[in-house]
Protein backbone atom coordinates (compact mmCIF):
# COMPACT_ATOMS: atom_id res chain seq x y z
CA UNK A 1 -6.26 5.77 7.04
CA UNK A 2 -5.68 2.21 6.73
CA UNK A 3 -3.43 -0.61 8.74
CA UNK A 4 -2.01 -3.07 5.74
CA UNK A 5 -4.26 -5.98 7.45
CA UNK A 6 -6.46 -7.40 4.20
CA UNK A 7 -10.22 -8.29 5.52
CA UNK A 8 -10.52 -10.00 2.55
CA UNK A 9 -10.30 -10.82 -1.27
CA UNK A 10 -12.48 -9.40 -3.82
CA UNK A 11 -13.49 -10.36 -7.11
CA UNK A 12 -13.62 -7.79 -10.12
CA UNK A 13 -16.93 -8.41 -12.12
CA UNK A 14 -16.23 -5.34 -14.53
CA UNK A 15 -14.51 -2.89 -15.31
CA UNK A 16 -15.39 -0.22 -17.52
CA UNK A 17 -12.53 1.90 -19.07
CA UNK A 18 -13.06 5.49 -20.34
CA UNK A 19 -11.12 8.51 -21.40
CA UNK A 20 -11.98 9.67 -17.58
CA UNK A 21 -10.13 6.65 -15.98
CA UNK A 22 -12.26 3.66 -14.77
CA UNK A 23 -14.93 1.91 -12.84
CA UNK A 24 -14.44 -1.17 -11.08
CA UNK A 25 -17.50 -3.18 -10.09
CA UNK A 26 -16.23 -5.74 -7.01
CA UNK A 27 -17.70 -8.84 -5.19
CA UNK A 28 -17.35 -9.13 -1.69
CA UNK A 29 -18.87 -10.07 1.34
CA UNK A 30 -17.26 -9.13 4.72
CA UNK A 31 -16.71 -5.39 4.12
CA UNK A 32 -20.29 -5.43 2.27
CA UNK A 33 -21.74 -5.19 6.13
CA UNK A 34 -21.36 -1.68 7.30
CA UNK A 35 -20.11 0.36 4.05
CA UNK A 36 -21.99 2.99 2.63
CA UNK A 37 -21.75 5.74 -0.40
CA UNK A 38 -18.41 7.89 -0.37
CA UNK A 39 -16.87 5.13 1.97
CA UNK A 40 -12.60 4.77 1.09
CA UNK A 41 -11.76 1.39 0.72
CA UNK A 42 -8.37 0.43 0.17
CA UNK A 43 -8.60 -1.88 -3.44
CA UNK A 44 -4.88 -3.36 -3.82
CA UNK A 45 -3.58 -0.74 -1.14
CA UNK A 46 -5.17 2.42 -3.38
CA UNK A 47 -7.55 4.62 -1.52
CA UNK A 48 -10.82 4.14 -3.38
CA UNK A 49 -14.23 5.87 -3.05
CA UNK A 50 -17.13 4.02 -3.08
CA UNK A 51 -19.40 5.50 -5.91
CA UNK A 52 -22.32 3.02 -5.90
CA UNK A 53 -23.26 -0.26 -4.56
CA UNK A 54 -25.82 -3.64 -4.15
CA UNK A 55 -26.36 -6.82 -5.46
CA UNK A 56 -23.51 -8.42 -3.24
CA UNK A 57 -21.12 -5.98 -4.95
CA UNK A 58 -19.79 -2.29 -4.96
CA UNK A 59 -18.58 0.16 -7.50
CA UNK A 60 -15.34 2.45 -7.11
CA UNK A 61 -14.00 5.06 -9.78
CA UNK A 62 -10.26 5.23 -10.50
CA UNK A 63 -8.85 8.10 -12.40
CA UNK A 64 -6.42 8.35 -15.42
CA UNK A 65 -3.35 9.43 -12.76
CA UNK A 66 -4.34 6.12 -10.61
CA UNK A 67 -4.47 4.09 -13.71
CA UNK A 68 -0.69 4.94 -14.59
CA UNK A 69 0.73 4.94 -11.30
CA UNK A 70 -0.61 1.67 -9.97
CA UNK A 71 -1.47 -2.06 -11.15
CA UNK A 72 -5.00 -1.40 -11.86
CA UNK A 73 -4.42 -1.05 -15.52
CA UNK A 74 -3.53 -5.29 -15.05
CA UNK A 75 -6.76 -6.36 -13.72
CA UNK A 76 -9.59 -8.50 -15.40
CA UNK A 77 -12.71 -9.60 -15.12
CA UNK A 78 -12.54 -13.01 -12.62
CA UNK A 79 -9.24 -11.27 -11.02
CA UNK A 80 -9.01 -11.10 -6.97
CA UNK A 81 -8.09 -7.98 -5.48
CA UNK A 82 -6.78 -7.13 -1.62
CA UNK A 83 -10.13 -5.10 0.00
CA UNK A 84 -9.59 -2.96 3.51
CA UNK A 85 -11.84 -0.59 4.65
CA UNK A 86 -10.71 2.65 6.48
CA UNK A 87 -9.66 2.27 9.97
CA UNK A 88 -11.99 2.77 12.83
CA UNK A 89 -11.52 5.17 15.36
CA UNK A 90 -11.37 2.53 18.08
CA UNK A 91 -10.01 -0.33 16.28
CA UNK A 92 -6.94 -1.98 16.73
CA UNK A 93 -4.20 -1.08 15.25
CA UNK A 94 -2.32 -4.13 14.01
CA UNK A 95 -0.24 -2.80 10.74
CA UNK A 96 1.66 0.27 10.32
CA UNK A 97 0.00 3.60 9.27
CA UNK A 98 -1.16 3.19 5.29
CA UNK A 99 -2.60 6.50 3.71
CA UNK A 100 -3.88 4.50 0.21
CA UNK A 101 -1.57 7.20 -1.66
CA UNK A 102 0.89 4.59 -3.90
CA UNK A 103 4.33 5.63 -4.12
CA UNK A 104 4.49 3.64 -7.42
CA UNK A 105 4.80 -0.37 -8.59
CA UNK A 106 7.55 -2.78 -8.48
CA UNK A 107 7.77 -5.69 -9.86
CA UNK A 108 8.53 -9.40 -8.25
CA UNK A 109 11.73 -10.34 -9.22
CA UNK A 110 12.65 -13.49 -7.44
CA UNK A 111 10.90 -16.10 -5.12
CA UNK A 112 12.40 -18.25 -2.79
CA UNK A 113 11.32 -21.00 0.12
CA UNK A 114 12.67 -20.38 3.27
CA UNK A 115 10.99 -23.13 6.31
CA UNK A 116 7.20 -22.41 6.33
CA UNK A 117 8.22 -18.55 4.89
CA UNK A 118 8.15 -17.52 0.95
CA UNK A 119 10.71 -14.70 0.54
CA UNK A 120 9.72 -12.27 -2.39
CA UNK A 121 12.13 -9.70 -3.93
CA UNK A 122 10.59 -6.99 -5.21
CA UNK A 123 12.83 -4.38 -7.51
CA UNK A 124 11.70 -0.91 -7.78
CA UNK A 125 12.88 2.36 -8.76
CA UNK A 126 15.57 3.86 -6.44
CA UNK A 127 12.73 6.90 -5.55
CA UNK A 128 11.16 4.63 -3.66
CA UNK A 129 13.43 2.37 -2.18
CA UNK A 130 15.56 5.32 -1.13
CA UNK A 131 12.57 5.08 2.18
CA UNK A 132 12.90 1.13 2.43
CA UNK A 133 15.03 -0.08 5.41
CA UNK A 134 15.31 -3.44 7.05
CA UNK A 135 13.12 -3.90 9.86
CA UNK A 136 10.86 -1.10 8.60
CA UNK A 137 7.65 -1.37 7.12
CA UNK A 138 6.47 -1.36 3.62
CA UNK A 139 2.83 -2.09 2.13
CA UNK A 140 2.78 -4.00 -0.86
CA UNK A 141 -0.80 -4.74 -3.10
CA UNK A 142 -2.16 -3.10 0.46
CA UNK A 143 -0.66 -5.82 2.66
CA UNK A 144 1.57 -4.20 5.71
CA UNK A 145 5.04 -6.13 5.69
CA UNK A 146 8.06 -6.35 7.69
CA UNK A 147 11.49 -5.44 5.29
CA UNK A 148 13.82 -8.41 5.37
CA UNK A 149 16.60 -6.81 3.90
CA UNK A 150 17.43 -4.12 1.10
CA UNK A 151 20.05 -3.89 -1.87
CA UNK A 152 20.53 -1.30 -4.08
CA UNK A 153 17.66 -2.26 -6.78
CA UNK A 154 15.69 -4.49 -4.18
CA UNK A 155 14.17 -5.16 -1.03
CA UNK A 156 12.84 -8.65 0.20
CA UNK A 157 9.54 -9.33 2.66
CA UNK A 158 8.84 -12.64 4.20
CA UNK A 159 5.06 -13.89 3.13
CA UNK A 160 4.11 -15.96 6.30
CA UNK A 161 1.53 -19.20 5.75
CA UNK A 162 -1.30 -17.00 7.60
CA UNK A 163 -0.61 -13.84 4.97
CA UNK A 164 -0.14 -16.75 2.18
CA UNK A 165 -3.48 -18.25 3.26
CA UNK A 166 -5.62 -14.75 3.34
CA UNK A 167 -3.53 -12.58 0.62
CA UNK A 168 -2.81 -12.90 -2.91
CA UNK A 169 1.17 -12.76 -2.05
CA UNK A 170 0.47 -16.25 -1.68
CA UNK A 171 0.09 -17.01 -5.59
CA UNK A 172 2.35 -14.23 -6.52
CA UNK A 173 4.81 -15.01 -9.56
CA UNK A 174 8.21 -13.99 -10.67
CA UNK A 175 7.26 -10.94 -12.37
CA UNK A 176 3.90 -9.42 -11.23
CA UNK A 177 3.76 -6.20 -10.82
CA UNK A 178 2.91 -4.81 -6.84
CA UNK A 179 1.35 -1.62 -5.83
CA UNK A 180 4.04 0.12 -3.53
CA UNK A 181 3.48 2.45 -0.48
CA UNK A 182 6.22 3.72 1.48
CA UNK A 183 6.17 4.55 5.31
CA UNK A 184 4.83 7.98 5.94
CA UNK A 185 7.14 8.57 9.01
CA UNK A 186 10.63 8.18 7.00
CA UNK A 187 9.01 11.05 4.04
CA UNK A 188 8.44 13.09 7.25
CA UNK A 189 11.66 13.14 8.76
CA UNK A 190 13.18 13.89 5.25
CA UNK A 191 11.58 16.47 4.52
CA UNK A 192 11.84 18.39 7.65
CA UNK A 193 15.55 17.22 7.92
CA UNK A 194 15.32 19.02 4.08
CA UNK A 195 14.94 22.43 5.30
CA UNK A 196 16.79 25.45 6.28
CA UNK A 197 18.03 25.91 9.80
CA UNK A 198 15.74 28.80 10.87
CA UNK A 199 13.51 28.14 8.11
CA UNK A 200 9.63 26.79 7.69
CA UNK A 201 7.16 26.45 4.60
CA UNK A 202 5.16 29.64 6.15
CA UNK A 203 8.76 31.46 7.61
CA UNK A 204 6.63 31.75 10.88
CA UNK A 205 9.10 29.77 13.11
CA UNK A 206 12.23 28.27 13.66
CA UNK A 207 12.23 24.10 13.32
CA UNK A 208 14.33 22.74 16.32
CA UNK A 209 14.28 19.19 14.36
CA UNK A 210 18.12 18.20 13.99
CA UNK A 211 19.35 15.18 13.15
CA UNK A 212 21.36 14.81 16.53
CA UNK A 213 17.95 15.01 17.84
CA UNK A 214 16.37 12.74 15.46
CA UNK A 215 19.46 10.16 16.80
CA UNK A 216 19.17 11.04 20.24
CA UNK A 217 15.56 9.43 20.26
CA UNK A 218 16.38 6.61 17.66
CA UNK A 219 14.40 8.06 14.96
CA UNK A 220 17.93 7.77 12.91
């Protein structure tokens, strides 16, 4: 599990592209310190394992499905990528929950000043933004933002000058294409406000989950 705060930016030295999907050799320093073989690291927000490192750098394998459903397929040689490793048991938890499981890419349609703030609007496929609300939280590239405010082919997020300073949201452009990860908790309540009164996956109880309830404890 992960927490949308970036520890730092990465570089891609290679990447090697096969019929299997890909490996992506990456420079980095900070989260160099305590990782070791089969650690996840979350590379643009996608849960990565860690298949071989050294030399100031580590190695992570992505496979065909990643490849498709994420921004990978854009990155170079020389490119910087959003690096997080997996979230300690006792650290603090400063982002919202982020599994490294991308719901899919949008794409930044629209940048705008606003005081020390840079508002992007990101449009995406209604699939995903059917789980976007304002206020709520979405991670985008692996960075945990706040949703300014949602239309019915868009949402917005506010890039701060600290997340401008330590992100790659900073030098985004009008068209770049962002990784995309939904909160958990709102794929969750769907699905058990989804099923059967009476009904569970197994048939072994009855789910008490209503939406009244779900209302009653402003969790809709």
């Amino acid at each position: 599990m992960f927490t949308g705060l970036v520890e730092e930016l990465a570089q891609v030295r290679h990447i090697h592209l096969s019929a299997q999907g890909a490996e992506i050799e990456l420079s980095a320093r900070t989260i160099l310190e305590d990782m070791q073989l089969g650690d996840s690291i979350a590379v643009n927000g996608i849960c990565l394992t860690v298949v071989r490192m050294g030399d100031g750098a580590f190695v992570v394998e992505a496979v065909p499905e990643t490849m498709r459903r994420t921004n990978l397929h854009t990155l170079r040689a020389g490119d910087t990528v959003h690096v997080e490793r997996a979230m300690a048991a006792n650290g603090r938890f400063g982002g919202h929950i982020v599994s490294g499981h991308i719901d899919g890419t949008g794409r930044i349609s629209q940048i705008r000043p606003e005081g020390m703030a840079r508002v992007l609007t990101i449009s995406c496929d209604q699939e995903i933004l059917r789980y976007v609300v304002e206020k709520g939280s979405i991670c985008v590239d692996g960075v945990s933002l706040t949703v300014m405010g949602v239309t019915s082919t868009a949402f917005e997020v506010s890039i701060i000058p600290h997340t401008r300073g330590v992100t790659r949201l900073g030098h985004a452009r009008v068209g770049d294409e962002v990784n995309l990860e939904c909160d958990i908790i709102a794929k969750y309540v769907e699905r058990l406000l989804q099923m059967p009164a009476g009904s569970s996956e197994s048939g072994a109880r009855k789910s008490t989950v209503t939406l009244d309830l779900l209302q009653q404890h402003g969790f809709a």
